[in-house]
N, C-alpha and C. Protein backbone atom coordinates (compact mmCIF):
# COMPACT_ATOMS: atom_id res chain seq x y z
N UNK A 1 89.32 159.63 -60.05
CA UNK A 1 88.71 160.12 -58.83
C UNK A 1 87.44 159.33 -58.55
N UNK A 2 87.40 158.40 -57.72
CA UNK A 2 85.83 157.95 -57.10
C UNK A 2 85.07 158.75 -57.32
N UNK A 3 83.86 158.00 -57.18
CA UNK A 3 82.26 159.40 -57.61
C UNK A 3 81.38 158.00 -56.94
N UNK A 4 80.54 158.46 -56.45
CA UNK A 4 78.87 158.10 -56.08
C UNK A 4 78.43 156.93 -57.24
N UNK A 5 78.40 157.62 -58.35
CA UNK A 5 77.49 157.63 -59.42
C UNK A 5 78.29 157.25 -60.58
N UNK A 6 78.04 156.62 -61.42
CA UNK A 6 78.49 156.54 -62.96
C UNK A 6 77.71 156.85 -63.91
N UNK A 7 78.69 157.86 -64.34
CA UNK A 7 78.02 159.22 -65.39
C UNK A 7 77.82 158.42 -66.58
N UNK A 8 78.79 157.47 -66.85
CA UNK A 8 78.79 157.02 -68.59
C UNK A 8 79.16 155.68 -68.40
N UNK A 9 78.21 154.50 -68.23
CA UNK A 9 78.15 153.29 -68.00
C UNK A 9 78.62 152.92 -69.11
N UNK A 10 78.55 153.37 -70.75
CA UNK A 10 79.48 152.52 -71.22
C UNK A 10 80.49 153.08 -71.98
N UNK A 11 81.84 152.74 -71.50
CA UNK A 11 82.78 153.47 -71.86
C UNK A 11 84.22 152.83 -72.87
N UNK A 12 83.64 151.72 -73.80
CA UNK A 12 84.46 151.09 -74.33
C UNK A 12 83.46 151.00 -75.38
N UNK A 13 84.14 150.61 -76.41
CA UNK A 13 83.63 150.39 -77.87
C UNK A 13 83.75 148.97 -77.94
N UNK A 14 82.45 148.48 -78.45
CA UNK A 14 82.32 147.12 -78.51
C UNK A 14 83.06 146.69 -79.78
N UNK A 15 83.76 147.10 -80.77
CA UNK A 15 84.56 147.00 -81.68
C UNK A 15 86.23 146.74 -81.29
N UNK A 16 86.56 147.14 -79.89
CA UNK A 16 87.79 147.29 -79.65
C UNK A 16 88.29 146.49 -78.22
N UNK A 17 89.18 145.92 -77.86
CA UNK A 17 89.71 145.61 -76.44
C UNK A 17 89.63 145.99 -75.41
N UNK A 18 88.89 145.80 -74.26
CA UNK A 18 88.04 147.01 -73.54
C UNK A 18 89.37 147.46 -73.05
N UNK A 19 89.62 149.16 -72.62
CA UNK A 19 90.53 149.73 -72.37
C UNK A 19 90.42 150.34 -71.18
N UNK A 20 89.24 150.50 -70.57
CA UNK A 20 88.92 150.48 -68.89
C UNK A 20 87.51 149.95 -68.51
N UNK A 21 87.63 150.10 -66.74
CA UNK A 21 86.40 149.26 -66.25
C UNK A 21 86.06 150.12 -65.40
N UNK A 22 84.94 149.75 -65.11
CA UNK A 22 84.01 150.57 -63.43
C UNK A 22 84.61 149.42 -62.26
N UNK A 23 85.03 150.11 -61.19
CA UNK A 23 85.23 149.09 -59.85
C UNK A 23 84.76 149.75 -58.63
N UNK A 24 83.80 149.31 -57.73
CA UNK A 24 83.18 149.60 -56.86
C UNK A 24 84.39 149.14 -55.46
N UNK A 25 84.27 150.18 -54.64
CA UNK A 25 84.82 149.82 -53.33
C UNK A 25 83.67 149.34 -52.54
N UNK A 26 83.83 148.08 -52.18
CA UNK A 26 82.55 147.72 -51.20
C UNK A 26 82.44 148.51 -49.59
N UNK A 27 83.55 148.93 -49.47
CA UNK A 27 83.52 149.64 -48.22
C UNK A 27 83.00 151.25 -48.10
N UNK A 28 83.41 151.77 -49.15
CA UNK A 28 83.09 153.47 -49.35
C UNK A 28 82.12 153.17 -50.41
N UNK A 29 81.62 152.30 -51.28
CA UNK A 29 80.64 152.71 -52.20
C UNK A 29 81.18 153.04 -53.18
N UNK A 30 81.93 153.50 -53.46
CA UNK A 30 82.36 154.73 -54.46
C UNK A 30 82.70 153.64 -55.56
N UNK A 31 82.78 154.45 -56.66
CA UNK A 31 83.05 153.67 -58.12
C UNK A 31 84.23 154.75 -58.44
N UNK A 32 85.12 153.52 -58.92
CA UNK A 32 86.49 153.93 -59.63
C UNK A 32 86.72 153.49 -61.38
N UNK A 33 87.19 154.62 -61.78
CA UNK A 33 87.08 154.13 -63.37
C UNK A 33 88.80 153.87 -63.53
N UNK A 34 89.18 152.50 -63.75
CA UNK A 34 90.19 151.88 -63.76
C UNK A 34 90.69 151.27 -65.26
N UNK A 35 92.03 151.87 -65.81
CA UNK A 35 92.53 151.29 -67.01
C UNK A 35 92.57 149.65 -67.06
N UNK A 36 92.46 149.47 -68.27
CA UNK A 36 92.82 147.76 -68.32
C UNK A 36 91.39 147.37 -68.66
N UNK A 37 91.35 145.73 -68.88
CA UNK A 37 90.30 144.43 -68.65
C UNK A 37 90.15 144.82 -67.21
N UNK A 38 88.64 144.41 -67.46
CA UNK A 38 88.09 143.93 -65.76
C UNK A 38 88.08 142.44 -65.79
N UNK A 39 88.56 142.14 -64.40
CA UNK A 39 88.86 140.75 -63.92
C UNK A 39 87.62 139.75 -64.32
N UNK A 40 87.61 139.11 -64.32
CA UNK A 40 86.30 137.89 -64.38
C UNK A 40 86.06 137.98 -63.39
N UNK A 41 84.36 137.74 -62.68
CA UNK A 41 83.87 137.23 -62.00
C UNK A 41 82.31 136.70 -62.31
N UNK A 42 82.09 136.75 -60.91
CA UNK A 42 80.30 136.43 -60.77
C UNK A 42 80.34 137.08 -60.27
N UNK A 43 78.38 137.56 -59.94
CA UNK A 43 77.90 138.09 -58.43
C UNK A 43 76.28 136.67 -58.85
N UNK A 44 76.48 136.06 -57.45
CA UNK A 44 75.34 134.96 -57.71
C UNK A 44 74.57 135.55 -56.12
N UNK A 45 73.48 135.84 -56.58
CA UNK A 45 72.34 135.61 -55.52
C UNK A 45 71.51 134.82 -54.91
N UNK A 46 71.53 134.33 -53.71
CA UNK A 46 70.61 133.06 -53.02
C UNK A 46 69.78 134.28 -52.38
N UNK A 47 68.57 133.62 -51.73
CA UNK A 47 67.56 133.67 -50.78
C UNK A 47 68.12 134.13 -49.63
N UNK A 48 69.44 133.19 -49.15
CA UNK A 48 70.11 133.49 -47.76
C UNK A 48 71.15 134.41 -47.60
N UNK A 49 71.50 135.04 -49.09
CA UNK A 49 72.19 136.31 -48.97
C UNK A 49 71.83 137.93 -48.48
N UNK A 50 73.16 138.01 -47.88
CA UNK A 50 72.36 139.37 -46.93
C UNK A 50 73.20 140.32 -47.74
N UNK A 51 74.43 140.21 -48.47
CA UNK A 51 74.86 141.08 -49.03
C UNK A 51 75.36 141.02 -50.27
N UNK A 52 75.88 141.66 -51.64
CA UNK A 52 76.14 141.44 -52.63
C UNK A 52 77.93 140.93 -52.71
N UNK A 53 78.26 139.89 -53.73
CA UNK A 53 79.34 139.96 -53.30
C UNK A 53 80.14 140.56 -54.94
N UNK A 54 81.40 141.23 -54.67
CA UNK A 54 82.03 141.99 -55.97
C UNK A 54 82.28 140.83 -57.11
N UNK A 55 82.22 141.40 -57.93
CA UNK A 55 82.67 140.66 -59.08
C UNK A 55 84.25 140.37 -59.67
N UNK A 56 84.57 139.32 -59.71
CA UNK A 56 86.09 138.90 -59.24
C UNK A 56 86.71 138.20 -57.40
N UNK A 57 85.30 138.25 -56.90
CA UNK A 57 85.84 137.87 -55.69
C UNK A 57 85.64 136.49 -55.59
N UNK A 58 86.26 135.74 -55.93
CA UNK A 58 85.92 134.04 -55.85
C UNK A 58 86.43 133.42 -54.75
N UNK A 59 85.78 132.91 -54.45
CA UNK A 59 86.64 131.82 -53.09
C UNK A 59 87.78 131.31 -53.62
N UNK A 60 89.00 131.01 -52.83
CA UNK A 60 90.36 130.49 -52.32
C UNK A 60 90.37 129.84 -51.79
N UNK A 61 91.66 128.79 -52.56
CA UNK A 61 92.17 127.41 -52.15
C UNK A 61 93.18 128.08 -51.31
N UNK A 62 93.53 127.28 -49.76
CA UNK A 62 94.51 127.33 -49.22
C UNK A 62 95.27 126.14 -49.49
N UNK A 63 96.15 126.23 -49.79
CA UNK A 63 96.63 124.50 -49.97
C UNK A 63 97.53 123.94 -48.54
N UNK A 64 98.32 125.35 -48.01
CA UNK A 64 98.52 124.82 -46.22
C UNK A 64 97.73 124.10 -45.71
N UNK A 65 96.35 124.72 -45.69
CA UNK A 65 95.44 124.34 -44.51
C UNK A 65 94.45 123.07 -45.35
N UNK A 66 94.43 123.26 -46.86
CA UNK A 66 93.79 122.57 -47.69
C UNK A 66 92.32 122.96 -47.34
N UNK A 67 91.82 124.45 -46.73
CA UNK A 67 90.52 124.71 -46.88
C UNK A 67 90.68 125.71 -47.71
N UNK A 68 89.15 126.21 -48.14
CA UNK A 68 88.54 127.21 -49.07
C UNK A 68 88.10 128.21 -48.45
N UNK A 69 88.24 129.72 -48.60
CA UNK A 69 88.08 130.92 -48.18
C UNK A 69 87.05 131.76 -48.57
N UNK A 70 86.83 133.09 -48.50
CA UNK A 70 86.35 133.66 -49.51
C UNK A 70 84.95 134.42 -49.53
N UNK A 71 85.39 135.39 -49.80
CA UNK A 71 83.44 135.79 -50.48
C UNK A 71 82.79 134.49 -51.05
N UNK A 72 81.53 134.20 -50.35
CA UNK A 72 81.27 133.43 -51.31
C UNK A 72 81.19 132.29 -50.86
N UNK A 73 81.78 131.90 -50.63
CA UNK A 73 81.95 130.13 -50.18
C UNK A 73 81.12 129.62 -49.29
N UNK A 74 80.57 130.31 -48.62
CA UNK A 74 79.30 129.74 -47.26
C UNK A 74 78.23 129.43 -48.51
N UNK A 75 77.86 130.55 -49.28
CA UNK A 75 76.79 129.84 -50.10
C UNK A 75 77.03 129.05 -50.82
N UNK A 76 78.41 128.77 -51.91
CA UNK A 76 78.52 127.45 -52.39
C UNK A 76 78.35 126.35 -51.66
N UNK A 77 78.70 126.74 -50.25
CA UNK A 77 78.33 125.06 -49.78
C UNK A 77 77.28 124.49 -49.36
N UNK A 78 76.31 125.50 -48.95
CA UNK A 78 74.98 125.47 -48.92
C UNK A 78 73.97 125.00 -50.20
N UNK A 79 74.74 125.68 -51.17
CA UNK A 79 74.41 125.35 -52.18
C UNK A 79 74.27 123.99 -53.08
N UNK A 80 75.56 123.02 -52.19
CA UNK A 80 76.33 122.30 -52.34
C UNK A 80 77.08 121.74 -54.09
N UNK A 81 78.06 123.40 -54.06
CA UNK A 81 78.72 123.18 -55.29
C UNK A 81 80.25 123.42 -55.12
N UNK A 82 80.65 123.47 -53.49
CA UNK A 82 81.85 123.26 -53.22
C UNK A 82 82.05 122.07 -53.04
N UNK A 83 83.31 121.32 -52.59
CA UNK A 83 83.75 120.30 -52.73
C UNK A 83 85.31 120.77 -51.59
């Protein structure tokens, strides 16, 4: 069940395979406590960011169009660490 708030930030034993994760809906806020590994990501902050971006959201290769998509990608290139 989503909640506001996370009651018990850590909920895996650092001895064992993590067996769930916290996942935020960027749209409702809400935090979901989800079985499994949590995905890899970043969250990287610039100066010219106005909003946070989720963790696991990486920019995308289109290979149709051969451009890059994505949370994210305006500041890599600003950044200039896209390509």
């Amino acid at each position: 069940m989503p909640t506001k708030t996370i009651d018990q930030l850590i909920i895996n034993s650092p001895y064992e395979e993590p067996r769930e994760y916290w996942k935020r809906d960027p749209e409702s806020k809400l935090f979901s406590r989800l079985p499994g590994r949590r995905p890899a990501g970043y969250i990287r902050a610039t100066e010219s960011s106005k909003a946070t971006q989720a963790a696991g959201s990486t920019p995308r290769f289109d290979a149709q169009s051969r451009k890059m998509s994505g949370a994210g990608f305006e500041d890599a290139i600003r950044a200039g660490s896209a390509t």
